[in-house]
C-alpha atoms as a PDB file:
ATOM      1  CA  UNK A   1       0.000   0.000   0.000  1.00  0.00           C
ATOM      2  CA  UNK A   2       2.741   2.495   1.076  1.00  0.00           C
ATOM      3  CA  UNK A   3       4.324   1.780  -2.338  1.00  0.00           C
ATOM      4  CA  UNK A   4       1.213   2.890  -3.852  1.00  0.00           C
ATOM      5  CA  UNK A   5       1.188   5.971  -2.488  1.00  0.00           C
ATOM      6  CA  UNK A   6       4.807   6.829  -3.790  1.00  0.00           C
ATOM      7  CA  UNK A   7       4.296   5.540  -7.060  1.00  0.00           C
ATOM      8  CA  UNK A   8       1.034   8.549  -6.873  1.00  0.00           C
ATOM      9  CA  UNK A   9       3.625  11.095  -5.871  1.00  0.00           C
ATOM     10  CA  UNK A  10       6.298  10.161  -8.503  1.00  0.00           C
ATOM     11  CA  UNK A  11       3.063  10.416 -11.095  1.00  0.00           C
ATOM     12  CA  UNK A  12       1.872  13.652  -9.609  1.00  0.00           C
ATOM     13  CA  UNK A  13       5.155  15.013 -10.353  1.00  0.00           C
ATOM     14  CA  UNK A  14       5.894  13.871 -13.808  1.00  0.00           C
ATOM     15  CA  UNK A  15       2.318  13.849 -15.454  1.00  0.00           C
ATOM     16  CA  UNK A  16       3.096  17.211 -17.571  1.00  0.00           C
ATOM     17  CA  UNK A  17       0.313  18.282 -19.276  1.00  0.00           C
ATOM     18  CA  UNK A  18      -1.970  16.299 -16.935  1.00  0.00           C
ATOM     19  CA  UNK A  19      -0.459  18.378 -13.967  1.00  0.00           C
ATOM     20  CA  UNK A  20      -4.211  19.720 -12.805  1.00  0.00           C
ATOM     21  CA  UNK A  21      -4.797  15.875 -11.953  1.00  0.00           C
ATOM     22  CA  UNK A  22      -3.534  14.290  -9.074  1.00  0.00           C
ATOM     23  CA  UNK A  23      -3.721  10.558  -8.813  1.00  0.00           C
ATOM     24  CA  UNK A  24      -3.910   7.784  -6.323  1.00  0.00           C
ATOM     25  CA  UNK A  25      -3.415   4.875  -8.590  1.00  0.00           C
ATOM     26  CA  UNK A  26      -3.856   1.410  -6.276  1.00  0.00           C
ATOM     27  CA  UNK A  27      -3.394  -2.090  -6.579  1.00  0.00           C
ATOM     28  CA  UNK A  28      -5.992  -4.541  -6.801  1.00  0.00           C
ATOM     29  CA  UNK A  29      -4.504  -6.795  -5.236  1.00  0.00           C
ATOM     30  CA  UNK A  30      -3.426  -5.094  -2.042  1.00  0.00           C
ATOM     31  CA  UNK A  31      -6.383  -2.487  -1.449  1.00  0.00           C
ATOM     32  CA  UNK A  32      -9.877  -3.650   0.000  1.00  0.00           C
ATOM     33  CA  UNK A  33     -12.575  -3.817  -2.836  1.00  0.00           C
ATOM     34  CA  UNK A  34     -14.073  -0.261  -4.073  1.00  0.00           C
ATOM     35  CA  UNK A  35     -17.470   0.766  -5.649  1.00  0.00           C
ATOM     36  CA  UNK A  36     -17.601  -0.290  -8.833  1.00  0.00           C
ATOM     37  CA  UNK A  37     -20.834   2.305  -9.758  1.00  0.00           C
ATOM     38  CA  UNK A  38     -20.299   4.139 -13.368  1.00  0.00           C
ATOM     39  CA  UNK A  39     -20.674   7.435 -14.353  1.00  0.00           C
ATOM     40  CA  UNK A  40     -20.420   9.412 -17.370  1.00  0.00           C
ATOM     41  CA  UNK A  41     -17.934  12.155 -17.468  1.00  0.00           C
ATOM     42  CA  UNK A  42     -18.278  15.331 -18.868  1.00  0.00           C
ATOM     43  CA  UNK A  43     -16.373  15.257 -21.979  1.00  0.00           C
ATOM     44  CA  UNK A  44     -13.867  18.151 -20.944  1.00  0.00           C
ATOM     45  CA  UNK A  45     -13.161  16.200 -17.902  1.00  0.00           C
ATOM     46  CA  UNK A  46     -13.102  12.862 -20.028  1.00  0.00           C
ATOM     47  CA  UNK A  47     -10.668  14.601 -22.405  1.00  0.00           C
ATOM     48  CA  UNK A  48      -8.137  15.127 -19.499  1.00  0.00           C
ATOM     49  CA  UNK A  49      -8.677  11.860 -18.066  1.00  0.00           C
ATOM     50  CA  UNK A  50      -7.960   9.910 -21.336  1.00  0.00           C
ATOM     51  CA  UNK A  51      -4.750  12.121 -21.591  1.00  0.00           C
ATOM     52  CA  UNK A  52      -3.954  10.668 -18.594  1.00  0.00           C
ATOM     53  CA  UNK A  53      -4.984   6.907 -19.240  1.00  0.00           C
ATOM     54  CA  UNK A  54      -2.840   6.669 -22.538  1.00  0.00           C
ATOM     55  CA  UNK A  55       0.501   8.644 -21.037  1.00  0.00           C
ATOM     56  CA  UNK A  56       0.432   5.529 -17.404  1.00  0.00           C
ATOM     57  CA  UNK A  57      -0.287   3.088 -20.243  1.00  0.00           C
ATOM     58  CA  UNK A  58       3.053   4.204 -22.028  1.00  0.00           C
ATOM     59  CA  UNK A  59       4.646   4.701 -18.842  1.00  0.00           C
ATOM     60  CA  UNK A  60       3.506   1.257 -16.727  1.00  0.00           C
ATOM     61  CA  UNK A  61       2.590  -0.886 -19.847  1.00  0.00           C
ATOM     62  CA  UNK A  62       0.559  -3.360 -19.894  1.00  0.00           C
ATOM     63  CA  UNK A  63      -0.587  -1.642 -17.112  1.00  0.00           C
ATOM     64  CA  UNK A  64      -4.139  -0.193 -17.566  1.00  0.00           C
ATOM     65  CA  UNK A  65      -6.354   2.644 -15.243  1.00  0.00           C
ATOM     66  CA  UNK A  66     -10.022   2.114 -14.276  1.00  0.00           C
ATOM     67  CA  UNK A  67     -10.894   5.018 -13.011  1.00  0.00           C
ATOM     68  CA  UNK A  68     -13.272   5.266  -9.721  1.00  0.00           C
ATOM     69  CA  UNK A  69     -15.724   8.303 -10.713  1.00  0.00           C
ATOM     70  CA  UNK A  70     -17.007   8.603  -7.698  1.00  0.00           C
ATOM     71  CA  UNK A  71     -13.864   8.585  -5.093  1.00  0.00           C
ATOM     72  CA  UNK A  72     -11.949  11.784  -4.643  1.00  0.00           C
ATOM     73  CA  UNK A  73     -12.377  15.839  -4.423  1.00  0.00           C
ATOM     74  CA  UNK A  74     -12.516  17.719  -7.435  1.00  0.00           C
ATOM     75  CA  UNK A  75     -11.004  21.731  -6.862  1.00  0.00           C
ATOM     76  CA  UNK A  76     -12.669  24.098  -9.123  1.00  0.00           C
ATOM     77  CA  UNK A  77     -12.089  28.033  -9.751  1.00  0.00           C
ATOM     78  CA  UNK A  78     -15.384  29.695 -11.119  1.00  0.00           C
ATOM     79  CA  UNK A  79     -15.934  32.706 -12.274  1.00  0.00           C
ATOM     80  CA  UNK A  80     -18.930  34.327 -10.622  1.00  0.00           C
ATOM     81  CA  UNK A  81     -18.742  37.628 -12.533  1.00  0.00           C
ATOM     82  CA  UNK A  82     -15.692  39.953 -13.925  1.00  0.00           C
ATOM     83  CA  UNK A  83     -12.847  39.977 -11.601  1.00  0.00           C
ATOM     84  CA  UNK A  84     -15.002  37.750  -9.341  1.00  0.00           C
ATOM     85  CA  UNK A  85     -13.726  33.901  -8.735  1.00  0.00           C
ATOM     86  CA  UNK A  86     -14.494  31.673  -5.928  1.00  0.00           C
ATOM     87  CA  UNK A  87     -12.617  28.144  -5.297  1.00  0.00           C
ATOM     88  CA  UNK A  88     -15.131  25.277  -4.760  1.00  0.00           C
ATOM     89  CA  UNK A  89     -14.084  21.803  -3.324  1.00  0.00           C
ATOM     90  CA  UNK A  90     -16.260  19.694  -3.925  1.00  0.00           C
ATOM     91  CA  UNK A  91     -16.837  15.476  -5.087  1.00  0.00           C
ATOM     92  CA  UNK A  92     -16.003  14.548  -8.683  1.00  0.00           C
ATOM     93  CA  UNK A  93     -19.583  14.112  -9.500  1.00  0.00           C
ATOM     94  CA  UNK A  94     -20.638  17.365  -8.305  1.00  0.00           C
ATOM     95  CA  UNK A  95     -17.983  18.878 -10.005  1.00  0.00           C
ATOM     96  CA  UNK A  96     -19.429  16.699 -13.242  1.00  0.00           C
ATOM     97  CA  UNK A  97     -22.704  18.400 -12.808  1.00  0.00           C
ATOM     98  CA  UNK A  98     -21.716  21.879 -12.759  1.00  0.00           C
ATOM     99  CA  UNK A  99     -19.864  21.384 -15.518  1.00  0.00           C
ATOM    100  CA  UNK A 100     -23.072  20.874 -17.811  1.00  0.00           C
ATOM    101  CA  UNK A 101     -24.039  24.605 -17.152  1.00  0.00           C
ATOM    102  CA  UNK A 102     -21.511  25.766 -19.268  1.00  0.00           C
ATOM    103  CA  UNK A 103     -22.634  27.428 -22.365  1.00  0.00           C
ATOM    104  CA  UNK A 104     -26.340  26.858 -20.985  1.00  0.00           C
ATOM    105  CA  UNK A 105     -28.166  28.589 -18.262  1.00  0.00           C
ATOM    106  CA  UNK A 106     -30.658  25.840 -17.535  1.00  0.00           C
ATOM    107  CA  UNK A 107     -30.919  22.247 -17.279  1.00  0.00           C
ATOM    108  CA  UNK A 108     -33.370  19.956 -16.218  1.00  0.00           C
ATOM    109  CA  UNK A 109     -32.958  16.944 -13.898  1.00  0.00           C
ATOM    110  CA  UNK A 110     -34.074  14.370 -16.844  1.00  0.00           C
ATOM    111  CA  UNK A 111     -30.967  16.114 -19.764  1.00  0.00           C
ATOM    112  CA  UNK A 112     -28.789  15.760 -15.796  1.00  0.00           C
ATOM    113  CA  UNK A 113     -29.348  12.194 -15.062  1.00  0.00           C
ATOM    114  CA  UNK A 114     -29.375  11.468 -19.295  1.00  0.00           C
ATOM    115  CA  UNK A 115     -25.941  13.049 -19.542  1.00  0.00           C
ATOM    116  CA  UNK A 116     -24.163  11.491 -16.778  1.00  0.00           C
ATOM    117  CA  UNK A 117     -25.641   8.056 -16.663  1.00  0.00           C
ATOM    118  CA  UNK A 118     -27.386   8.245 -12.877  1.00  0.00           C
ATOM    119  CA  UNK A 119     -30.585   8.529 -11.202  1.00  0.00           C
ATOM    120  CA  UNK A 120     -32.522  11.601 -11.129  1.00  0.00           C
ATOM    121  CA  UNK A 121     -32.378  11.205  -7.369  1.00  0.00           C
ATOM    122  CA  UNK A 122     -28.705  11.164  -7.531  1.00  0.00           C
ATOM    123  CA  UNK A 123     -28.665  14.426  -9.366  1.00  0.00           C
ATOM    124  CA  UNK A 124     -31.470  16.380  -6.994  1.00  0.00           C
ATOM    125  CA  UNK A 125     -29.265  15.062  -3.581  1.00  0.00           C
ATOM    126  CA  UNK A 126     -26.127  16.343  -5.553  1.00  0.00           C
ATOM    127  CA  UNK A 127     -27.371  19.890  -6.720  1.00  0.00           C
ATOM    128  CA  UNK A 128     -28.216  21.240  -3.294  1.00  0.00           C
ATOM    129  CA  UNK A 129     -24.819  21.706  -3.243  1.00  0.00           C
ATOM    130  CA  UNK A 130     -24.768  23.980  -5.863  1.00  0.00           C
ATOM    131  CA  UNK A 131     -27.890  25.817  -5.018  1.00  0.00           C
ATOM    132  CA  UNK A 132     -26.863  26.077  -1.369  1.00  0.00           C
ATOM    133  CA  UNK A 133     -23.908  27.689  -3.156  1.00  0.00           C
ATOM    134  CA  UNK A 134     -26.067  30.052  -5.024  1.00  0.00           C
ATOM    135  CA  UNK A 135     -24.486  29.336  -7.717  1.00  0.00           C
ATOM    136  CA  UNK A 136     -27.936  27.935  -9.774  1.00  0.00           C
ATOM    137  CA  UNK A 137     -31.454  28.326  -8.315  1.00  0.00           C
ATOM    138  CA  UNK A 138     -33.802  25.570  -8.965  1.00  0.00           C
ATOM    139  CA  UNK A 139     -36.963  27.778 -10.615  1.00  0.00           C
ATOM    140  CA  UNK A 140     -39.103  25.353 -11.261  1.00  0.00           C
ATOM    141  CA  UNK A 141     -39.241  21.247  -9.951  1.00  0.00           C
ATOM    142  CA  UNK A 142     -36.605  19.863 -11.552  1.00  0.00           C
ATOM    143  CA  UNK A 143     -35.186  23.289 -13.785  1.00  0.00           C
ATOM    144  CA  UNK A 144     -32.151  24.354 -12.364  1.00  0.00           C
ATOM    145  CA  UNK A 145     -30.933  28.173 -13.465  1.00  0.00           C
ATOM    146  CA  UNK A 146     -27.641  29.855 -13.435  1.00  0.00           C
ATOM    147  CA  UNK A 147     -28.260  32.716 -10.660  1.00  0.00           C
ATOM    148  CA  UNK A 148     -27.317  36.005 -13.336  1.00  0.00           C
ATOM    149  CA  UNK A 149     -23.867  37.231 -13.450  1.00  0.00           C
ATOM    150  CA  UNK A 150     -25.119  40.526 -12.256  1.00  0.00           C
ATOM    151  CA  UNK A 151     -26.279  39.063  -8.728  1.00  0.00           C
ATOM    152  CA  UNK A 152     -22.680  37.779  -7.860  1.00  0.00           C
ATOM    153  CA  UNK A 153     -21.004  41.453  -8.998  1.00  0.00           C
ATOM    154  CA  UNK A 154     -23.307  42.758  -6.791  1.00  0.00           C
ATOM    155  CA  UNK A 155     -22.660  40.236  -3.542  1.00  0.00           C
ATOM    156  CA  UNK A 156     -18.758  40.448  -4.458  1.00  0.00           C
ATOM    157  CA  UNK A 157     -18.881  44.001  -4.041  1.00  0.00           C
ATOM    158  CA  UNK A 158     -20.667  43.753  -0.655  1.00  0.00           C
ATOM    159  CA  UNK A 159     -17.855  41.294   0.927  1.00  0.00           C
ATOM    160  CA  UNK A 160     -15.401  43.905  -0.231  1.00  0.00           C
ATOM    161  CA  UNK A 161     -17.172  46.598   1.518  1.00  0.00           C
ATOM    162  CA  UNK A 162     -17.890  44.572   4.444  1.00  0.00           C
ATOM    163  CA  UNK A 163     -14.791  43.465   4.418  1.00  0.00           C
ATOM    164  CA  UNK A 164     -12.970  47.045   4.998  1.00  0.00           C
ATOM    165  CA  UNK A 165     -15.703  47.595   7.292  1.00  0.00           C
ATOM    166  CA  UNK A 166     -15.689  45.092   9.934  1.00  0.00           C
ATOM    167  CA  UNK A 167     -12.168  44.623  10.706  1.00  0.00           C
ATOM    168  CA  UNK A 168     -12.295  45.496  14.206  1.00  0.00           C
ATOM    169  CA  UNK A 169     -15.371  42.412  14.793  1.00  0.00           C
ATOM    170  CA  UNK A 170     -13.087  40.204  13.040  1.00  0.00           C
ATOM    171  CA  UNK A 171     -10.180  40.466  15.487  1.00  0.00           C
ATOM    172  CA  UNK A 172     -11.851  40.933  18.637  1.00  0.00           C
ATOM    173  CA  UNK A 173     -13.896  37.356  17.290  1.00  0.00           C
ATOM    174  CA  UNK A 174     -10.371  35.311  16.769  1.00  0.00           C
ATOM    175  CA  UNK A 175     -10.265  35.553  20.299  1.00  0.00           C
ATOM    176  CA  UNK A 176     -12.625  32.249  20.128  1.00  0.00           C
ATOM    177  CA  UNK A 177     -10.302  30.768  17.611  1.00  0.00           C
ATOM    178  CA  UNK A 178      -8.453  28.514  20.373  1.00  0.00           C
ATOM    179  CA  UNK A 179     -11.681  26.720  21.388  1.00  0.00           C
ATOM    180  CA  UNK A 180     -12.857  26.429  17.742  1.00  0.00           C
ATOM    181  CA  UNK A 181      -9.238  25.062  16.776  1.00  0.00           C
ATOM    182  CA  UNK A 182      -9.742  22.330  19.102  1.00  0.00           C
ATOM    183  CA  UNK A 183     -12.543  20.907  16.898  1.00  0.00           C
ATOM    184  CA  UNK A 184     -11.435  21.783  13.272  1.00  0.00           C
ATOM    185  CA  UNK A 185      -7.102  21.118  13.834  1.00  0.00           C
ATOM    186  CA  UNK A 186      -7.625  17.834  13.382  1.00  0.00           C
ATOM    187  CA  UNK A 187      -9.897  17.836  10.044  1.00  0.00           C
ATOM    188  CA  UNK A 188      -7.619  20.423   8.805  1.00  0.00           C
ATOM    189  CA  UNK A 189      -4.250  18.800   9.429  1.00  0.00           C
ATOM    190  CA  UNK A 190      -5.842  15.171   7.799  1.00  0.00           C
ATOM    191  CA  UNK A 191      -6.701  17.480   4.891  1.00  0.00           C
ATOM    192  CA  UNK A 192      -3.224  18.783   4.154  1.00  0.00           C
ATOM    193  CA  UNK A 193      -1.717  15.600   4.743  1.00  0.00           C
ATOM    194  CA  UNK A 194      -3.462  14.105   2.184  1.00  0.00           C
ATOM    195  CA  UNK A 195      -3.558  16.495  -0.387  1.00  0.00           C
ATOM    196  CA  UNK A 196      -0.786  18.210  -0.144  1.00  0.00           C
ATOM    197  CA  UNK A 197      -1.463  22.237  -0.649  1.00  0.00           C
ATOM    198  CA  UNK A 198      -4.396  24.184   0.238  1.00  0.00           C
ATOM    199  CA  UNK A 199      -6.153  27.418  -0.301  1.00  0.00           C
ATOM    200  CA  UNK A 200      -8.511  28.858   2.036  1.00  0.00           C
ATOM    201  CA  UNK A 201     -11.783  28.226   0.127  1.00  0.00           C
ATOM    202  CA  UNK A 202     -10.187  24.869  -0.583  1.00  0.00           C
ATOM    203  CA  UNK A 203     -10.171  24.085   2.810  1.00  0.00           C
ATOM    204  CA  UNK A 204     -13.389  25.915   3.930  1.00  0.00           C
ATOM    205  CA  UNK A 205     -15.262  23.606   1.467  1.00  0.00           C
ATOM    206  CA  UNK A 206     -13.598  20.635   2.342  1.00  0.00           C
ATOM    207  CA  UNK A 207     -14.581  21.290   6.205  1.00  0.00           C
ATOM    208  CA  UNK A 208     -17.741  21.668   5.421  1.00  0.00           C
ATOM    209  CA  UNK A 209     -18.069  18.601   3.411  1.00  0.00           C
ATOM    210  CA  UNK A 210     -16.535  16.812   5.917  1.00  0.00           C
ATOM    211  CA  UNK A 211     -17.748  17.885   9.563  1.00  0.00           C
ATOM    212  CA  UNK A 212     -21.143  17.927   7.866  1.00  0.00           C
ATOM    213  CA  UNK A 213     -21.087  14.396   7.442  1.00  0.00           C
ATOM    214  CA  UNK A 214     -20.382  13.220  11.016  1.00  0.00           C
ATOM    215  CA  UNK A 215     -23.994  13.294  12.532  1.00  0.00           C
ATOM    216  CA  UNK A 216     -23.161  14.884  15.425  1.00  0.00           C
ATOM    217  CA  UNK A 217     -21.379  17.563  14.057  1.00  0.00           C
ATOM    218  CA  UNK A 218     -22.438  20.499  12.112  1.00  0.00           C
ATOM    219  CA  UNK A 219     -19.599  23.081  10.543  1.00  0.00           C
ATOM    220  CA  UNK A 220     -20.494  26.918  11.103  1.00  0.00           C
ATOM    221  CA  UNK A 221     -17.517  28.981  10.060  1.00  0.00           C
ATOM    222  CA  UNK A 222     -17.210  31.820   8.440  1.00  0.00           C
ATOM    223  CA  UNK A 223     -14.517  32.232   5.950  1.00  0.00           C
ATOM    224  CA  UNK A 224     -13.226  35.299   8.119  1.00  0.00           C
ATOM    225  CA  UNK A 225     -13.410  33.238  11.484  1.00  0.00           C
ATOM    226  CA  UNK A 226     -11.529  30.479   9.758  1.00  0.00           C
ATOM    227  CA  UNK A 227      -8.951  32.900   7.979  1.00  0.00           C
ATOM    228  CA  UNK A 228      -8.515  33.547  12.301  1.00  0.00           C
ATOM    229  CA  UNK A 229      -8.279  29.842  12.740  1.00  0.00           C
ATOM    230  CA  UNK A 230      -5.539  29.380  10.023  1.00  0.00           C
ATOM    231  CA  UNK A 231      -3.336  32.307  11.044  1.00  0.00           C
ATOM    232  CA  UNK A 232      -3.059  30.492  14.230  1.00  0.00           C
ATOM    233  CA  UNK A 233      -2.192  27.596  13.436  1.00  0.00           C
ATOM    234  CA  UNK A 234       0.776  29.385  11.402  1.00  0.00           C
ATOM    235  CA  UNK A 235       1.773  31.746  14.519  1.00  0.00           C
ATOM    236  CA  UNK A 236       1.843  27.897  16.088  1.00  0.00           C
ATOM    237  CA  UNK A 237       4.221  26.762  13.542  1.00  0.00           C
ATOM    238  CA  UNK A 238       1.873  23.453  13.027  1.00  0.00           C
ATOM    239  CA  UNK A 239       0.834  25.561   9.096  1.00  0.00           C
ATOM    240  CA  UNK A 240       3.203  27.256   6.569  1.00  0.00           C
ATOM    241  CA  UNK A 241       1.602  30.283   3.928  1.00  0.00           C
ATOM    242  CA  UNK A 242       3.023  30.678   0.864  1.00  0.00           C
ATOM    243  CA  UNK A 243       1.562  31.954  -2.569  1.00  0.00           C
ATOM    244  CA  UNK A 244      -2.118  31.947  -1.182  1.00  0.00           C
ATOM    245  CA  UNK A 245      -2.078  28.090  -0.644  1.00  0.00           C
ATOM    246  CA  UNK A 246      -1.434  26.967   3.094  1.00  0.00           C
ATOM    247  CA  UNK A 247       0.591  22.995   4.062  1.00  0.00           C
ATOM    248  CA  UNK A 248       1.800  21.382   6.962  1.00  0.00           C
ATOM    249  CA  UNK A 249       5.237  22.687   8.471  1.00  0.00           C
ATOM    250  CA  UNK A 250       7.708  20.308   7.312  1.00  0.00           C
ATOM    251  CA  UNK A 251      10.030  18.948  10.768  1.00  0.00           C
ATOM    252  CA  UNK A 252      13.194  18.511  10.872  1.00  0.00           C
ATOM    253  CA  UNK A 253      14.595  15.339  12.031  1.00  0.00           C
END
């Protein structure tokens, strides 16, 4: 298994052209048995990981990937509005569905499910995500929108104001970050070790994925109160920043 996981690495860092995709290529032999459920990729996604497929297949011959479409976290930057991006985290499939929307501002749950091969159900549980985003609205049952470009200038512009304007709330409320820390560090360091490099949207999507799904747990930061959280944990020396992407302070022996 450990062998595995170098192998990934040594991929990661050679792949080129494939260089957005990172890769945890496994054994079948060694691994326990994963889901074996299909799913049909969009085709820009498809495009990159066929690109990928044929360069191991030169590399490891007669080696030969089957991909798992629905293990992993897909990173996406979109663009709200001009000069307005967000980072999403989000699962493969998710990040699949969104993808439809581009170069049409609706789609219905039947063209969905018809495009990627699933259940209808599958796509409705799966597009909250996006709508709790606000991201798409869905107008009608089953007609899912993109919210107007207009709507997100307008919101963008209010964080920025709000931002310069509530400085002052934001530091006297990092007091709290020590108690907060105690619940998120470990989530957060278990996030970095595994992937490597994070931003802060990166990592405030992943949380919420994650803490979300332990029942007893619900995740309620802010991105400002966990910008608070982060900073400490880089005053702590247990986080480096660099180049708007935090990791895990490397030890020396």
């Amino acid at each position: 298994m450990l062998r595995d996981v170098e192998e990934s690495q040594y991929l990661d860092a050679t792949s080129g052209e494939c260089a957005h995709l990172r890769v945890l290529v496994i054994s079948q032999v060694f691994w326990p048995s994963l889901p074996d459920d299909s799913l049909e990729f969009h085709p820009r996604m498809l495009r990159l990981l066929r690109r990928f497929s044929i360069w191991y297949s030169e590399l490891k011959a007669p080696r030969q990937l089957e991909w798992k479409p629905w293990l992993g976290v897909a990173c996406l930057e979109v663009e709200l509005a001009p000069g307005c991006k967000k980072e999403y985290t989000v699962t493969p499939f998710q990040a699949n569905l969104i993808m439809h929307f581009e170069g049409s501002d609706c789609q219905h749950v039947h063209e969905l499910a018809a495009s990627c091969h699933v259940a209808e159900m599958v796509v409705r549980k799966n597009m909250v995500r996006w709508v709790t985003y606000g991201l798409v609205a869905e107008v009608e049952l089953g007609l899912y929108r993109v919210v107007p470009r207009d709507i997100h200038k307008a919101h963008c512009q209010e964080v920025l104001l709000g931002d310069e304007d509530h400085d002052d709330c934001r530091t006297a409320s990092s007091a709290n970050t020590g108690q907060v820390g105690q619940l998120y560090e470990p989530y957060i360091i278990g996030m970095l070790t595994n992937l490597g490099e994070l931003s802060l949207d990166q990592v405030h999507n992943l949380l919420e994925m994650f803490v979300n799904q332990d029942g007893d747990r619900t995740y309620a930061l802010s991105t400002s109160s966990l910008s608070a959280l982060m900073k400490r944990l880089c005053h702590d020396d247990t986080l480096d920043y660099s180049g708007g992407v935090y990791s895990l302070r490397s030890r020396e022996p």
